[in-house]
C-alpha atoms as a PDB file:
ATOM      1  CA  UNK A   1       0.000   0.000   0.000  1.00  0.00           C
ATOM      2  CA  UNK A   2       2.919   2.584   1.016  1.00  0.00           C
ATOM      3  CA  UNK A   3       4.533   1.929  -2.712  1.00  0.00           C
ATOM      4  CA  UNK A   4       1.480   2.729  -3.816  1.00  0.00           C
ATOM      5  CA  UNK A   5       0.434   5.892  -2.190  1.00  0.00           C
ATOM      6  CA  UNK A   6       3.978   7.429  -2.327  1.00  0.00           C
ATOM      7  CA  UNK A   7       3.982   6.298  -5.926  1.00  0.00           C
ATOM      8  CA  UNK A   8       0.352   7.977  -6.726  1.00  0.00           C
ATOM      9  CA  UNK A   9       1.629  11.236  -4.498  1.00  0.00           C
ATOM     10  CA  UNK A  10       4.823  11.971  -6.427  1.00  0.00           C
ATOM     11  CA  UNK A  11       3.451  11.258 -10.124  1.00  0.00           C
ATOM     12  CA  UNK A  12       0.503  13.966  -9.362  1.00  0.00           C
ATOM     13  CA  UNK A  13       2.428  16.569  -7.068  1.00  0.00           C
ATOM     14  CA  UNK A  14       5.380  16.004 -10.108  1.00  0.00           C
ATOM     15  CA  UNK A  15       2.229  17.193 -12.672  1.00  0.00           C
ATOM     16  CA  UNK A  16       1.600  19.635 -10.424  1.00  0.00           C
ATOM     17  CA  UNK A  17       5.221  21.246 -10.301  1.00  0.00           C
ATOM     18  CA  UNK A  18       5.923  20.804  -7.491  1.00  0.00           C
ATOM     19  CA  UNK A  19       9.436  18.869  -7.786  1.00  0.00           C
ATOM     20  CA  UNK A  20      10.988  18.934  -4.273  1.00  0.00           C
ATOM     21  CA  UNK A  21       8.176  17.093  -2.842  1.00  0.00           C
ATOM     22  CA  UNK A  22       7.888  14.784  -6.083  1.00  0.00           C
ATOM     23  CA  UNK A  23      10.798  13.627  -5.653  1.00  0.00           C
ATOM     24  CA  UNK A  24      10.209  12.824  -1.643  1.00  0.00           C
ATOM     25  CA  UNK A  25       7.462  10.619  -2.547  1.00  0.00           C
ATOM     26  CA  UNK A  26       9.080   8.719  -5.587  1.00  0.00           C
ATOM     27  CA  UNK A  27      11.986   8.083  -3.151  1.00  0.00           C
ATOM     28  CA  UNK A  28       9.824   6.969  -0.529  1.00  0.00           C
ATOM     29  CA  UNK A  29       7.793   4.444  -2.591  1.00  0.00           C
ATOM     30  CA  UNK A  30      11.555   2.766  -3.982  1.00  0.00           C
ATOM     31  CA  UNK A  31      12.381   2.340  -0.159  1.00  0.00           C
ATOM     32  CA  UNK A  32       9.494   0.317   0.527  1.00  0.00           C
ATOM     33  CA  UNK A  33       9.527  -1.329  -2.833  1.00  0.00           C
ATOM     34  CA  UNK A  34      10.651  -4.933  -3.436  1.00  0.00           C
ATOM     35  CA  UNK A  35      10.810  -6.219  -6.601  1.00  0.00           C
ATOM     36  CA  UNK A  36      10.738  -9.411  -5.531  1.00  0.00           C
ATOM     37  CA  UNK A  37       7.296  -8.725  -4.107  1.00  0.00           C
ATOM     38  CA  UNK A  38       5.649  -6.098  -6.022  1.00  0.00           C
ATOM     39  CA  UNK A  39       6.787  -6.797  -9.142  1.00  0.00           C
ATOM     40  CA  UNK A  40       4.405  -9.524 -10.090  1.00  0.00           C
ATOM     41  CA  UNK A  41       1.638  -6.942  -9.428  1.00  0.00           C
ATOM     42  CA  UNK A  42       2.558  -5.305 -13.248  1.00  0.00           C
ATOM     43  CA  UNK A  43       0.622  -8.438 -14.382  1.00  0.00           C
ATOM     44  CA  UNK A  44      -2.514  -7.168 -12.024  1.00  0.00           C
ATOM     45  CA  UNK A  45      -2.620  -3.209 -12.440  1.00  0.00           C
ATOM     46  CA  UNK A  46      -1.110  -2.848 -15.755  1.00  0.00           C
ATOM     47  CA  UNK A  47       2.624  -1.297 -14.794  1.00  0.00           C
ATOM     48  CA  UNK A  48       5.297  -1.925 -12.285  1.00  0.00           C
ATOM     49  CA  UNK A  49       5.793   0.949  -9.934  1.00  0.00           C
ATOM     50  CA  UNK A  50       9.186   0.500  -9.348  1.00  0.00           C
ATOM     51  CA  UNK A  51       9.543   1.424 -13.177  1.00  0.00           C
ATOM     52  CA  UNK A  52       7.463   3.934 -13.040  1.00  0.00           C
ATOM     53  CA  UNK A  53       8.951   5.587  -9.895  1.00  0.00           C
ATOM     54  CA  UNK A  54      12.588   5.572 -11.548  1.00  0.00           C
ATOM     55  CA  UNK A  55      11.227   7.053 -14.904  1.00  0.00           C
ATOM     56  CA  UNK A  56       9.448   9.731 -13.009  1.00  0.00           C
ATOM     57  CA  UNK A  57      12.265  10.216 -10.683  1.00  0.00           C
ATOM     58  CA  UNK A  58      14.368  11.140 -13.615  1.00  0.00           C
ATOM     59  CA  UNK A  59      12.093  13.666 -15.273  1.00  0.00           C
ATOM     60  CA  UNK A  60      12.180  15.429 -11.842  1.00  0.00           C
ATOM     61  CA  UNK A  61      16.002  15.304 -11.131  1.00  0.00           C
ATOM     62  CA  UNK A  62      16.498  16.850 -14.541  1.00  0.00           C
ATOM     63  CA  UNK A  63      13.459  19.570 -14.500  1.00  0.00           C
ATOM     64  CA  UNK A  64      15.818  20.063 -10.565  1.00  0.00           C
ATOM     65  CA  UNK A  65      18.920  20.689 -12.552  1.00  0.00           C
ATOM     66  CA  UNK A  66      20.391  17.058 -11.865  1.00  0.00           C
ATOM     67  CA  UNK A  67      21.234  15.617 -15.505  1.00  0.00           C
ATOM     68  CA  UNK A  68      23.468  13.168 -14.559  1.00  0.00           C
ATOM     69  CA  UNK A  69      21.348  11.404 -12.175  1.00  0.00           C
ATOM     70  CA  UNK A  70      18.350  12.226 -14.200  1.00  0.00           C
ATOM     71  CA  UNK A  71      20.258   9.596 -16.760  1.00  0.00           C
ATOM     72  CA  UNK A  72      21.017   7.509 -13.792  1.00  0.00           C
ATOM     73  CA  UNK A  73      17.324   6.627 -12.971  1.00  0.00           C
ATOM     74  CA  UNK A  74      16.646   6.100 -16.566  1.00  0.00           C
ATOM     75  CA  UNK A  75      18.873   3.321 -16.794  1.00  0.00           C
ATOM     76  CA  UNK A  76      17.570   1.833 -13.448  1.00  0.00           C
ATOM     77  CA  UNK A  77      14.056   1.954 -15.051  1.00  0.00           C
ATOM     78  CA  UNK A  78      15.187   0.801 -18.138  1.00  0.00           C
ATOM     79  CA  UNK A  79      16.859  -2.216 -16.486  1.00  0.00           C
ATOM     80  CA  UNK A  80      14.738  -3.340 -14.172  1.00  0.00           C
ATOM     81  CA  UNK A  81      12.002  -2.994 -16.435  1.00  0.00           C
ATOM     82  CA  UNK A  82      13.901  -5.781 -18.554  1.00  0.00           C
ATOM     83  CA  UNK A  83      14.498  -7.650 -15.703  1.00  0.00           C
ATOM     84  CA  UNK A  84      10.380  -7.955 -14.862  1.00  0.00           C
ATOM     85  CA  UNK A  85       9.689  -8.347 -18.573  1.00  0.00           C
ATOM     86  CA  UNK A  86       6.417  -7.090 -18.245  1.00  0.00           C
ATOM     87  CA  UNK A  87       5.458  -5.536 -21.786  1.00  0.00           C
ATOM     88  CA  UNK A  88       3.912  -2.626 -21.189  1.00  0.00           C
ATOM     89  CA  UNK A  89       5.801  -1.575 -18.346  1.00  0.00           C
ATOM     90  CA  UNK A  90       9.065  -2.401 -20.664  1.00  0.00           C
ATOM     91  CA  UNK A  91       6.943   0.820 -23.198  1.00  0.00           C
ATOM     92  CA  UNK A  92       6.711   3.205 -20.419  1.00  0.00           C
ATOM     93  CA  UNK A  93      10.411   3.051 -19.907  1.00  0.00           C
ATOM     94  CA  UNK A  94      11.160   2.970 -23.485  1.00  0.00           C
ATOM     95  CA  UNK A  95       9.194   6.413 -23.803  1.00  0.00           C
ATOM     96  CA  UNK A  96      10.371   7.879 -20.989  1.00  0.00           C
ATOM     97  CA  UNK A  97      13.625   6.962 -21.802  1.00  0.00           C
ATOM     98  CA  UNK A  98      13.154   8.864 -25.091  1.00  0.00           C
ATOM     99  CA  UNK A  99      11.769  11.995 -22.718  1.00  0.00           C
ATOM    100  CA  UNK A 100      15.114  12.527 -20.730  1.00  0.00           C
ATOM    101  CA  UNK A 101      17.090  12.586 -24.191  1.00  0.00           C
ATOM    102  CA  UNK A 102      14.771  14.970 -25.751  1.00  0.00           C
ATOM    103  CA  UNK A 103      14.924  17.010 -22.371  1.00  0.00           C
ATOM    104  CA  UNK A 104      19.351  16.769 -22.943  1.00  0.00           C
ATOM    105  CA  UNK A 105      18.183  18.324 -26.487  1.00  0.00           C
ATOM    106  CA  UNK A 106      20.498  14.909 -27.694  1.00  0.00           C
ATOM    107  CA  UNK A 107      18.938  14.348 -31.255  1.00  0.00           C
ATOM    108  CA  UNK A 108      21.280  11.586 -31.852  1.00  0.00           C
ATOM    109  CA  UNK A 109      19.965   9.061 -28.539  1.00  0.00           C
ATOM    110  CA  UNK A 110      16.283  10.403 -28.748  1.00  0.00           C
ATOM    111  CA  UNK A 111      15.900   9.012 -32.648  1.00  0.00           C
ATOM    112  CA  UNK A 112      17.759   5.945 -31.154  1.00  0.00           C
ATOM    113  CA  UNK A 113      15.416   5.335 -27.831  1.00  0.00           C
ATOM    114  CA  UNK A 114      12.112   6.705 -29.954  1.00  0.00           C
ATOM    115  CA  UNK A 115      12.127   4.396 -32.842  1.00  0.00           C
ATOM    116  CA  UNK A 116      13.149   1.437 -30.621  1.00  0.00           C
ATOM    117  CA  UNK A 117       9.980   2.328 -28.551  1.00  0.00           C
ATOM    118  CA  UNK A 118       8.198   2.865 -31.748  1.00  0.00           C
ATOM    119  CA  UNK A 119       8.965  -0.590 -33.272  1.00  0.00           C
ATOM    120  CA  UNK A 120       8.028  -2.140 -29.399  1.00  0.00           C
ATOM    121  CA  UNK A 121       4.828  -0.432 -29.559  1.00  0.00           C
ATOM    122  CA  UNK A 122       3.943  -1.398 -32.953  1.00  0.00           C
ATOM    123  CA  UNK A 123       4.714  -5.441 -31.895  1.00  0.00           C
ATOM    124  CA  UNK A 124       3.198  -5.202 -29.288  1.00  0.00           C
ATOM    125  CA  UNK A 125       0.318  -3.278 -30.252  1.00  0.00           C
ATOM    126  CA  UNK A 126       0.894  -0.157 -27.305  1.00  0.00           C
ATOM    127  CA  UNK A 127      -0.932   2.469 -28.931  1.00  0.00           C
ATOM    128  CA  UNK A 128      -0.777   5.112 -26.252  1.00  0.00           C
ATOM    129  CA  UNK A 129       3.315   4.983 -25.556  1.00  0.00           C
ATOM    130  CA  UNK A 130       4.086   4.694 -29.594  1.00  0.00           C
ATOM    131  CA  UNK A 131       1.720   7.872 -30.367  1.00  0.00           C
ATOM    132  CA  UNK A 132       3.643  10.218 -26.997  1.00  0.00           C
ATOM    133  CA  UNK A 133       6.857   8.662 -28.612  1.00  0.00           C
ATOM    134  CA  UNK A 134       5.947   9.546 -32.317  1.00  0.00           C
ATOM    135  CA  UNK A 135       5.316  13.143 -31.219  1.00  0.00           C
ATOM    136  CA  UNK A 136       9.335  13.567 -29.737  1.00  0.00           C
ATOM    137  CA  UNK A 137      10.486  11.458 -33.133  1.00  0.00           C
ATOM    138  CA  UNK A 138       8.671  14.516 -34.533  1.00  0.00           C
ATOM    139  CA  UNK A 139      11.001  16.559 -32.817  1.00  0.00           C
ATOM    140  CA  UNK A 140      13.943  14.423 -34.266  1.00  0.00           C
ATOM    141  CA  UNK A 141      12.834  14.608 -37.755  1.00  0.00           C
ATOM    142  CA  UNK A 142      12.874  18.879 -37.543  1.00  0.00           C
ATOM    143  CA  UNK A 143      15.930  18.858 -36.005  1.00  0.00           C
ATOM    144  CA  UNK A 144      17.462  16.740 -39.149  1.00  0.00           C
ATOM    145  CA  UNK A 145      15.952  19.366 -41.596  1.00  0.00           C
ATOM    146  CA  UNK A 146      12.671  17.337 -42.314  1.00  0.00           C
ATOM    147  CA  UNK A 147      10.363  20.494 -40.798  1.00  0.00           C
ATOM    148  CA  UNK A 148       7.569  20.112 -42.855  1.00  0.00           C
ATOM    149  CA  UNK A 149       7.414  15.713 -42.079  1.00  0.00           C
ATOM    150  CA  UNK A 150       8.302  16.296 -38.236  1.00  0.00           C
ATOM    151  CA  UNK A 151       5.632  18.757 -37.815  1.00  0.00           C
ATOM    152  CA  UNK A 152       3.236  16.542 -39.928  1.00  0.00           C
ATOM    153  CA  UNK A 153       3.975  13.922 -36.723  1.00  0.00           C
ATOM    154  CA  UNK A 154       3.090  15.964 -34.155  1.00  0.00           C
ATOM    155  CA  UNK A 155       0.314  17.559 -34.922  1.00  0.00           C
ATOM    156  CA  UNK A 156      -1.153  14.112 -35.938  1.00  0.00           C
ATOM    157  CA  UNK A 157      -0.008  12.426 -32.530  1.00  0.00           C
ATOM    158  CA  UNK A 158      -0.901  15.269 -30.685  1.00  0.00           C
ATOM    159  CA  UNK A 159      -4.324  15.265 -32.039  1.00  0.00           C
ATOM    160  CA  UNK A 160      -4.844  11.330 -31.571  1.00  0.00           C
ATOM    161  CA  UNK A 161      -3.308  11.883 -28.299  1.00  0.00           C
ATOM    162  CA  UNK A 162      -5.145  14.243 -26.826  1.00  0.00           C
ATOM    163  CA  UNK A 163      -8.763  12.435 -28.173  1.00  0.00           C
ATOM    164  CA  UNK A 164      -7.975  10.142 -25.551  1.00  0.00           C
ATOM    165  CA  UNK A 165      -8.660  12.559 -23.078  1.00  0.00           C
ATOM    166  CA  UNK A 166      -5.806  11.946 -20.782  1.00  0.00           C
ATOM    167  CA  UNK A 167      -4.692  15.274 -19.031  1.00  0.00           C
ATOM    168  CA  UNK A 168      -1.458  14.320 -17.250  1.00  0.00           C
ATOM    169  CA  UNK A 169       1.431  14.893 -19.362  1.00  0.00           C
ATOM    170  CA  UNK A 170      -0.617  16.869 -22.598  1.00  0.00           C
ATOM    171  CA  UNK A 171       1.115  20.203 -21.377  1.00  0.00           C
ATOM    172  CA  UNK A 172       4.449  18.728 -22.549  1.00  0.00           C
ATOM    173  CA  UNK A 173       3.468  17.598 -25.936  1.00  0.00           C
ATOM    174  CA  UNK A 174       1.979  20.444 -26.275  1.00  0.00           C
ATOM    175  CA  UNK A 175       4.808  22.538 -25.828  1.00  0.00           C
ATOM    176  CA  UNK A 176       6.915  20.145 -28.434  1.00  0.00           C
ATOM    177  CA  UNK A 177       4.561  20.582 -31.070  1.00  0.00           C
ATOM    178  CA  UNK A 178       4.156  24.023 -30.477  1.00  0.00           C
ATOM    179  CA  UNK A 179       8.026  24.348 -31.193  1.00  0.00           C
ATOM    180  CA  UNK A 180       7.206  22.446 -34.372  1.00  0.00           C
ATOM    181  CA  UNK A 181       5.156  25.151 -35.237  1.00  0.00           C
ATOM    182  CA  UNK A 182       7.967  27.409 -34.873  1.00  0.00           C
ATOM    183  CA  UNK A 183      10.606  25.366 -36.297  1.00  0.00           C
ATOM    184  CA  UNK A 184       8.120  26.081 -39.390  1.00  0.00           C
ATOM    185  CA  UNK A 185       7.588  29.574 -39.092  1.00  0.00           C
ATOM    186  CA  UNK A 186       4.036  29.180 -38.096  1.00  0.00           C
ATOM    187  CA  UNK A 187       4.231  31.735 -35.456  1.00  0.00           C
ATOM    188  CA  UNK A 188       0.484  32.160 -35.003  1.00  0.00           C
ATOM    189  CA  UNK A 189      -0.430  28.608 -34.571  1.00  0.00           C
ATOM    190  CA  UNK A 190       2.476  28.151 -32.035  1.00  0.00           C
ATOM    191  CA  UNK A 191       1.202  31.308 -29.559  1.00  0.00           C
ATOM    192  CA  UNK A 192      -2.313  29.570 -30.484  1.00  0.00           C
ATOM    193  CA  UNK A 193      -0.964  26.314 -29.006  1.00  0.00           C
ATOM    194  CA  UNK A 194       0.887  27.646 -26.423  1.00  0.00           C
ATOM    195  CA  UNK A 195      -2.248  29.872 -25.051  1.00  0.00           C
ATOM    196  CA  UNK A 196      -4.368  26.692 -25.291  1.00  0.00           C
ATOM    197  CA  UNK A 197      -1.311  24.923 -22.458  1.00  0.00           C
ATOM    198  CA  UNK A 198      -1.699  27.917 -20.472  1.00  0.00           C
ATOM    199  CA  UNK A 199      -5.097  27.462 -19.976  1.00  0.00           C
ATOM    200  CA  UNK A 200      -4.931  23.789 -19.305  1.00  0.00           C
ATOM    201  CA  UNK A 201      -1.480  24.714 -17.303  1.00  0.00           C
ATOM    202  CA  UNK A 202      -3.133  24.948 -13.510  1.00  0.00           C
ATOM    203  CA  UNK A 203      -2.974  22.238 -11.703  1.00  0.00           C
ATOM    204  CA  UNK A 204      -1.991  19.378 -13.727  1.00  0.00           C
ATOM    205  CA  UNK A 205       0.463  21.102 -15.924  1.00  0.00           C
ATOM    206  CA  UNK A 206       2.191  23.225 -13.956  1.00  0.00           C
ATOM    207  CA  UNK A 207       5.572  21.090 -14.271  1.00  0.00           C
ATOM    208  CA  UNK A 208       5.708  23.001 -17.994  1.00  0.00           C
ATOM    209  CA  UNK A 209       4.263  26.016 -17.440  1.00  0.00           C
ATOM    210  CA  UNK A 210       7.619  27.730 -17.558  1.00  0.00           C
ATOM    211  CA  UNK A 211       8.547  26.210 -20.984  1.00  0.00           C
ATOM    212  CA  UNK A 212       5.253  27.757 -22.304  1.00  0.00           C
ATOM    213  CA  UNK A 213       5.993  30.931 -21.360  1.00  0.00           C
ATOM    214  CA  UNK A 214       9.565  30.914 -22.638  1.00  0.00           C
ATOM    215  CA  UNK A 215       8.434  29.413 -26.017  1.00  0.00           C
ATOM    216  CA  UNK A 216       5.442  31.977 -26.512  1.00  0.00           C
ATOM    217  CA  UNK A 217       8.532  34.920 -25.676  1.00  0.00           C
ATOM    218  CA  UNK A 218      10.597  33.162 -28.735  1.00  0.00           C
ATOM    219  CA  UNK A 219       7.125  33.383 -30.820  1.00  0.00           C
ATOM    220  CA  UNK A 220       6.369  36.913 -29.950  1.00  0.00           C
ATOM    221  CA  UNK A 221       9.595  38.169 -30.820  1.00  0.00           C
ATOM    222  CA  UNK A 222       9.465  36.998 -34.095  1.00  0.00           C
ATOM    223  CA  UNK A 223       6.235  38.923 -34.455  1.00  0.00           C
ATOM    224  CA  UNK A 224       7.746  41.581 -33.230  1.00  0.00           C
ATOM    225  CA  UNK A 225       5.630  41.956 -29.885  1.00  0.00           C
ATOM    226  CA  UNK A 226       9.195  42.681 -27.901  1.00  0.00           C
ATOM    227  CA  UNK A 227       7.278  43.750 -25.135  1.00  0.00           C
ATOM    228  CA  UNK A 228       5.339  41.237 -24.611  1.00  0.00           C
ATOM    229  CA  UNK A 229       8.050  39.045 -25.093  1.00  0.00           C
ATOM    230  CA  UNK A 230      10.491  40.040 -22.298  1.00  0.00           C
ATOM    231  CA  UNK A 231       6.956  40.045 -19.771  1.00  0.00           C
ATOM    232  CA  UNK A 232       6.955  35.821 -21.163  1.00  0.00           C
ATOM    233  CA  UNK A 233      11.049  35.623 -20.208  1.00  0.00           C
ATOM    234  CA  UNK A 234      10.391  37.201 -16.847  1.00  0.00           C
ATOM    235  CA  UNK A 235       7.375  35.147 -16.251  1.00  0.00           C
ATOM    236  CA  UNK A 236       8.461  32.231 -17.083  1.00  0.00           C
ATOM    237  CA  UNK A 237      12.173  32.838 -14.617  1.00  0.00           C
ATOM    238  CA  UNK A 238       9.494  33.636 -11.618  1.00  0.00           C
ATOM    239  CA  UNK A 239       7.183  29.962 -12.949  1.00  0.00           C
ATOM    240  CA  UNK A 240      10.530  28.040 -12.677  1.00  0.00           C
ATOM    241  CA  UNK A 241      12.348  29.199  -9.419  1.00  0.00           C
ATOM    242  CA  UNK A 242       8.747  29.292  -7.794  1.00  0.00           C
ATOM    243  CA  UNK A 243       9.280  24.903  -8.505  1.00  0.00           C
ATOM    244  CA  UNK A 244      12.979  24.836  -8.404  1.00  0.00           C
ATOM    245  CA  UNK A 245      12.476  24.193 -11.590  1.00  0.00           C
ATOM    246  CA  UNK A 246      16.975  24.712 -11.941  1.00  0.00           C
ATOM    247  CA  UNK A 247      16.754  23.534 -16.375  1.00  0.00           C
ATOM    248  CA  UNK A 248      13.743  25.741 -16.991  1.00  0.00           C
ATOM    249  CA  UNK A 249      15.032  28.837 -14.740  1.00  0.00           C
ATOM    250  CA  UNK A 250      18.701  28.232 -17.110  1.00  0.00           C
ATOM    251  CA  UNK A 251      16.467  28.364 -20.374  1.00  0.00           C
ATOM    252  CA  UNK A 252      14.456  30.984 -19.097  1.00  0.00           C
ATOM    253  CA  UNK A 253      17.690  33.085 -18.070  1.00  0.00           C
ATOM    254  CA  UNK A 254      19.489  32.372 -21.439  1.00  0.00           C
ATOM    255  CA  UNK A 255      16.376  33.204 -23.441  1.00  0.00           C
ATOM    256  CA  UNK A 256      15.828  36.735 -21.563  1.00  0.00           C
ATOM    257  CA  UNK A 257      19.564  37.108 -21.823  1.00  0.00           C
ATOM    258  CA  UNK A 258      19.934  36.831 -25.395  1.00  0.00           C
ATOM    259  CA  UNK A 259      16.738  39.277 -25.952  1.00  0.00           C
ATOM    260  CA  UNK A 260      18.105  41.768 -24.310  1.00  0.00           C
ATOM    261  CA  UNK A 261      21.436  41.228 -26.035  1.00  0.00           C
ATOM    262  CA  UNK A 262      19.226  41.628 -29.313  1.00  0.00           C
ATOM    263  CA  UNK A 263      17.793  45.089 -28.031  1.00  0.00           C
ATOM    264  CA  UNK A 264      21.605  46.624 -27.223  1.00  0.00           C
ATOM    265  CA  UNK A 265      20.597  46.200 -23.410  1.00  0.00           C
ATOM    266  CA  UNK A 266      24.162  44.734 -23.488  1.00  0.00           C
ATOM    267  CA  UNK A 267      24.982  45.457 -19.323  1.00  0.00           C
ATOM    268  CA  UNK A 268      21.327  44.402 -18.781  1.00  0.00           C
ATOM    269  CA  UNK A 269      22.118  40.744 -20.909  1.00  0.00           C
ATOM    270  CA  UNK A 270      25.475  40.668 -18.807  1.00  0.00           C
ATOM    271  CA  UNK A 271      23.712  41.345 -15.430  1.00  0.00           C
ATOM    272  CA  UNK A 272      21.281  38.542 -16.170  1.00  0.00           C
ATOM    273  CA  UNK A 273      23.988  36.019 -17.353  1.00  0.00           C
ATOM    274  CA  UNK A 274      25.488  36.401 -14.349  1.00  0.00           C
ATOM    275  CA  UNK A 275      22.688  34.725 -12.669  1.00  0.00           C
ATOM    276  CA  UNK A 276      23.901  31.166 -14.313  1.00  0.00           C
ATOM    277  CA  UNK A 277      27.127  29.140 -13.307  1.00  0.00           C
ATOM    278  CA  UNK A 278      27.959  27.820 -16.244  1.00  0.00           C
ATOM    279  CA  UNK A 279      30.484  25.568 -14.399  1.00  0.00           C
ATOM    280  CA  UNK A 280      28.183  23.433 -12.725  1.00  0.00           C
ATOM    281  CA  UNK A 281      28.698  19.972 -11.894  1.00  0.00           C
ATOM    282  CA  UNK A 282      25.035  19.179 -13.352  1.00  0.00           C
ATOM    283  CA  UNK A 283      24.733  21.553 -16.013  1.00  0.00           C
ATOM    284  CA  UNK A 284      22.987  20.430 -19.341  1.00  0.00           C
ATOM    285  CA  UNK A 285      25.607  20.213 -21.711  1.00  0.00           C
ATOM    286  CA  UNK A 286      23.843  21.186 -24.774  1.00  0.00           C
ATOM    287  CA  UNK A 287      22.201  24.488 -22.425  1.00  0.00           C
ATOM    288  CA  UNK A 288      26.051  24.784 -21.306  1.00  0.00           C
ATOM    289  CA  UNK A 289      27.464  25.094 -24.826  1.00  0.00           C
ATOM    290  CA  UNK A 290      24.767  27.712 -25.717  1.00  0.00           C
ATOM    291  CA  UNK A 291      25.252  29.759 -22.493  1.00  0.00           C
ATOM    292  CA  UNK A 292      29.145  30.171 -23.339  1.00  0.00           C
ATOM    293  CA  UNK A 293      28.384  31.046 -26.565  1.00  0.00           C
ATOM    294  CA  UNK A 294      25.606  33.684 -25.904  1.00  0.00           C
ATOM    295  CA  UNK A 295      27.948  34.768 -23.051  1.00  0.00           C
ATOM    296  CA  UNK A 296      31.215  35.263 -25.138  1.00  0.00           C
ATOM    297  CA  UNK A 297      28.818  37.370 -27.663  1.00  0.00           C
ATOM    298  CA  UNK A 298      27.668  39.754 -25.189  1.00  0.00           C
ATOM    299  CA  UNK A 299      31.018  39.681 -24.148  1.00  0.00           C
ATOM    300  CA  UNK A 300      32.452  40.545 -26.884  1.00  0.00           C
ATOM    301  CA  UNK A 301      30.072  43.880 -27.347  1.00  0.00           C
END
């Protein structure tokens, strides 16, 4: 019962964005869990918690600012999902799986993880992982110059997706496809998007709400709305440190940084890269790479 209600506390207060005490209850249900004894329940309620606690866990430890044990918990899901051999369970940490290495922005190991969770899902007939998964290959397929096919996939997971009517989780797709929109230039169908997640953002989406307000500042800008699209940056740094939400509040920083780099605000843009330690242990490395290059350009001014 304890696995269980610390399991069921930490997936909904992790929705909720509120990380700190996500992550207490994800932790709590892995003390008290025994695979040994629980995990024959997967065959009963439909997933092994264990699993599901580690894949969780590592969504929260990176939306904390932890990427290397982020990874860490992935591969604990990953293997002890292999180790149960429970099918669907063996999905949800395929998908997830393919979540943390979208979240590292690593295009190479999220087309690797997302079509071997595609192909699973397909065997196995898994129609709710394979569509979340075909929605990040989306991503993959932009990011290798195929805009026009990657958006294509989103919009047409997002769509079958969200006629399931499952709420936990939709604020993330989303957000992706809503990038897809802007990867294509459709600005106005991205803020569209994006106003739709805020709506749907309190209580069960909160754990992007940041992202959304980031992505609608990107979107704004290229309408040029600047205004309105430095209020987005600041709201979404005040979303993210409200959840010690450490990756978002970096984005966040970076994308307010390099707008007001953009404007000439060039000692504003320094003052606010100065927020970010670019040396930490933890850091993404793709965010990393991007901060030292936005901060040698203002820099350089």
């Amino acid at each position: 019962m304890l696995v269980t209600a610390h399991h069921s506390m930490g997936a909904n207060l992790l929705y909720m964005g509120d990380f700190i005490q996500a992550q207490f209850h994800l932790e709590r249900s892995l003390f008290y869990y025994d695979d040994r004894k629980h995990s024959s329940l997967a065959f009963i309620y439909g997933q092994d918690s264990g699993v599901a606690n580690f894949a969780l866990l590592s969504i929260c430890l990176w939306l904390r600012g932890y990427c290397r044990q982020a990874l860490e918990k992935k591969e604990q899901s990953l293997s002890l999902a292999r180790k149960i051999g429970h099918p669907f369970t063996l999905g949800l940490a395929y998908c997830y799986a393919t979540q943390i290495y979208h979240y590292l922005q690593n295009v190479s190991s999220t087309q690797k993880y997302g079509e071997m969770t595609i192909n699973f899902c397909l065997e196995n007939e898994f129609y709710f992982w394979g569509t979340l998964t075909n929605i990040i290959v989306g991503w993959v397929n932009q990011q290798l110059g195929e805009i026009e096919l990657g958006l294509t996939q989103m919009q047409q997971n997002l769509t079958a997706y969200l006629s399931l009517g499952t709420r936990l989780g939709q604020i993330y797709y989303m957000k992706l496809t809503a990038i897809g929109y802007l990867n294509a230039g459709l600005v106005e169908e991205c803020v569209s998007l994006i106003d739709k997640g805020l709506e749907l953002a309190d209580p069960t989406g909160a754990y992007w709400k940041a992202e959304l307000y980031r992505i609608k500042g990107e979107a704004l800008i290229m309408q040029s709305k600047d205004a309105e699209a430095e209020i987005c940056f600041h709201k979404a740094l005040e979303v993210a440190r409200s959840q010690g939400a450490v990756s978002l509040e970096r984005r966040a920083i970076m994308s307010l940084s390099e707008f007001l780099h953009r404007c000439g605000k060039t000692e504003a843009a320094r003052q606010s890269m100065a927020q970010l330690d670019l040396n930490a242990e933890e850091f993404d490395p793709v965010d990393r790479e991007k901060g030292m290059t936005l901060l040698a350009a203002i820099c350089y001014c």
